[in-house]
C-alpha atoms as a PDB file:
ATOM      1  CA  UNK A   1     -10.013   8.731  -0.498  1.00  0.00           C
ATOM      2  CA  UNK A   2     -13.445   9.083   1.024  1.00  0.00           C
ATOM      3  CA  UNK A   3     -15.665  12.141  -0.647  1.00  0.00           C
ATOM      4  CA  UNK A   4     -18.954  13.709   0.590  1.00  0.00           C
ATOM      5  CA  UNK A   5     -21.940  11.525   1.034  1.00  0.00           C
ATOM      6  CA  UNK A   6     -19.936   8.456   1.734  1.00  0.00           C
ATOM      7  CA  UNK A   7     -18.835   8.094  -1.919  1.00  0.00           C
ATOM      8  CA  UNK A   8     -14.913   6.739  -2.492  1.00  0.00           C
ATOM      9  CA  UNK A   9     -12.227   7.095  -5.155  1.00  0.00           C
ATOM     10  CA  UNK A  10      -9.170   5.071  -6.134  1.00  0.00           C
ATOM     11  CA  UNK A  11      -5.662   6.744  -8.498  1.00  0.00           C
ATOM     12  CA  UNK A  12      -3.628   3.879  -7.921  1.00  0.00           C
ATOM     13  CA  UNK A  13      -0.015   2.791  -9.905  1.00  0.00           C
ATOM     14  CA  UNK A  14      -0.292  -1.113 -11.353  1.00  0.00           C
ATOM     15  CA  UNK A  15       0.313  -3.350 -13.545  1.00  0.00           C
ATOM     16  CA  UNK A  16      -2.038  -4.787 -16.218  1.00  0.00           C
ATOM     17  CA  UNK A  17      -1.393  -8.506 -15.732  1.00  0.00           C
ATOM     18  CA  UNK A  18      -2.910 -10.062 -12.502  1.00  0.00           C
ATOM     19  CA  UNK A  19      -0.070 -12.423 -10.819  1.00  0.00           C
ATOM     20  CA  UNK A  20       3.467 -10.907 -12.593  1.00  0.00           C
ATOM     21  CA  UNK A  21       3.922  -7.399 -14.721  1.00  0.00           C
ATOM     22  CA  UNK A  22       4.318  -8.020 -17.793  1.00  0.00           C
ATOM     23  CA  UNK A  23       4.471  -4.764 -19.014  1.00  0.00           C
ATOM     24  CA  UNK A  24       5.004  -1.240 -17.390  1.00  0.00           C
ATOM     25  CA  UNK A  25       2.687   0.225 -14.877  1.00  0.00           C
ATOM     26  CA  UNK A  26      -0.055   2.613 -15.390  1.00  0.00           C
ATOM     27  CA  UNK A  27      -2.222   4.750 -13.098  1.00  0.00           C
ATOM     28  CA  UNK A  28      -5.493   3.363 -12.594  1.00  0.00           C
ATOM     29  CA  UNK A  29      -8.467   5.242 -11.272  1.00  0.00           C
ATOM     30  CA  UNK A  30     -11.910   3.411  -9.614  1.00  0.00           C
ATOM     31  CA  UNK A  31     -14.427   4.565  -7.720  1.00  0.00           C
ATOM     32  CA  UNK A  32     -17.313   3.539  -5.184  1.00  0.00           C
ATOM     33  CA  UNK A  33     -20.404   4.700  -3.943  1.00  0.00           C
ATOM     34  CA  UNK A  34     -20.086   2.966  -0.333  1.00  0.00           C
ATOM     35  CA  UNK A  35     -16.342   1.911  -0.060  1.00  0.00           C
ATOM     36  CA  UNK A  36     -17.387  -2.007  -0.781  1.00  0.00           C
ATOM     37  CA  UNK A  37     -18.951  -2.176  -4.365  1.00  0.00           C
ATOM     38  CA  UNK A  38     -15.796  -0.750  -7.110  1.00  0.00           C
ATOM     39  CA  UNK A  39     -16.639  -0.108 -10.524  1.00  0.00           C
ATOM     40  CA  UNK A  40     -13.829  -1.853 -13.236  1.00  0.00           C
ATOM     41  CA  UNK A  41     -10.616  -0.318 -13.297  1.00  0.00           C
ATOM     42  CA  UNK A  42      -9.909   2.402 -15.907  1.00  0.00           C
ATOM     43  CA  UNK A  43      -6.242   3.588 -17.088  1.00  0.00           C
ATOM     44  CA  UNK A  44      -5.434   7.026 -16.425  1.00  0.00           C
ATOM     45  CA  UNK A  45      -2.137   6.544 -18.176  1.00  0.00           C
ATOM     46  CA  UNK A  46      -0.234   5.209 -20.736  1.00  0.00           C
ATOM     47  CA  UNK A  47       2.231   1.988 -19.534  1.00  0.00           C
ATOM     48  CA  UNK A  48       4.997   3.968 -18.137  1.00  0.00           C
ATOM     49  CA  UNK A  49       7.084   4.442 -15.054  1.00  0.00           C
ATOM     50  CA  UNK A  50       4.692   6.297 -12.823  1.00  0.00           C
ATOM     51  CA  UNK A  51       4.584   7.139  -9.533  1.00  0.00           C
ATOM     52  CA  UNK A  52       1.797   8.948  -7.217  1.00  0.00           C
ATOM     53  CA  UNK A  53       2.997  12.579  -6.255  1.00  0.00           C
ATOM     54  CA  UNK A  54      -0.683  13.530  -4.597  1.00  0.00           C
ATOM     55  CA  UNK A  55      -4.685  12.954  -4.184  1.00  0.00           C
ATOM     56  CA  UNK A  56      -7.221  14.568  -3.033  1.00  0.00           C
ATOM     57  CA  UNK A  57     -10.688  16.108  -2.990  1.00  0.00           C
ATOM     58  CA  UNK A  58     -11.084  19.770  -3.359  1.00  0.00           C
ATOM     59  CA  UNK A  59     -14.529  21.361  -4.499  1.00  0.00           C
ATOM     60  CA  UNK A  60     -16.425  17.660  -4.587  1.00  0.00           C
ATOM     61  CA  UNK A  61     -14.393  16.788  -7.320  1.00  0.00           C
ATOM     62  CA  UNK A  62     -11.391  14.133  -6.825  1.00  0.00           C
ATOM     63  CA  UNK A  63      -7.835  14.829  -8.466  1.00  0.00           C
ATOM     64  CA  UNK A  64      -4.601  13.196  -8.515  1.00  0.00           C
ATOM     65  CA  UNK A  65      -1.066  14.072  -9.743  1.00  0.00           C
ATOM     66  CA  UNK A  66       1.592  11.395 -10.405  1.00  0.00           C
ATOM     67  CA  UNK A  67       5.548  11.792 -12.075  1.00  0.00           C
ATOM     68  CA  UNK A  68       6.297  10.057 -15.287  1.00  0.00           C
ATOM     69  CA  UNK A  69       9.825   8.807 -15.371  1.00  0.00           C
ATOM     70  CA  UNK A  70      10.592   9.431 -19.180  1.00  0.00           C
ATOM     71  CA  UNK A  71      14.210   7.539 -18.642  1.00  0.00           C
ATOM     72  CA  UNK A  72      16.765   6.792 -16.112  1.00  0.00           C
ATOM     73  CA  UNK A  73      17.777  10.552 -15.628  1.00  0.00           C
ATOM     74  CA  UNK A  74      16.710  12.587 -13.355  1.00  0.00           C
ATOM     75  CA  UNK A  75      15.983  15.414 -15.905  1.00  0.00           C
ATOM     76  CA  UNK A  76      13.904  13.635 -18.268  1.00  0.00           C
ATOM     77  CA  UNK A  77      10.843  13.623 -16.028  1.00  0.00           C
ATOM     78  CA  UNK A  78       7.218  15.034 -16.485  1.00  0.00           C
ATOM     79  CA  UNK A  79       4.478  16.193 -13.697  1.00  0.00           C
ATOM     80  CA  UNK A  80       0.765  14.821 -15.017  1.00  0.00           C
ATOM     81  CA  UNK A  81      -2.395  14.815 -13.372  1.00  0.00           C
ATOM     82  CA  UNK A  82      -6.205  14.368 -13.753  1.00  0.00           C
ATOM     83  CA  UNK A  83      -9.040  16.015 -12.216  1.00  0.00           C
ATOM     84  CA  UNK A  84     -12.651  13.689 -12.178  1.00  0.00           C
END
């Protein structure tokens, strides 16, 4: 999402391993100062079954919320988020 001053930030759900996933996904954040230079990727999250519930920018600062499946049912879920 693009911020004030041209500035741009990444919450993003992946996996750690470049071609397959060998292991569960996290939620990665990155950010850029003109949408073509990223820094490194940095976990938000423990590996986990994740999944992006919102993003935005509110007050110049960027946030995002995501769901962590905690198992296969539907009850055993948890809403996280990060504000940066």
């Amino acid at each position: 999402m693009s911020q004030t001053g041209g500035s741009w930030t990444l919450a993003y759900p992946a996996c750690a391993g470049a071609f397959e996933c060998t292991a569960d996904h996290r939620i990665w954040y990155r950010s850029s100062i003109d949408g073509q230079h990223w820094t490194d990727p940095q976990p938000l999250t423990q590996p986990g079954s994740y999944s992006i519930v919102g993003t935005g920018v509110t007050a110049g600062r960027t946030w995002a919320i995501w769901q962590h499946d905690l198992s296969a049912s539907d009850e055993d879920r948890t809403i996280e988020g990060v504000v940066r």
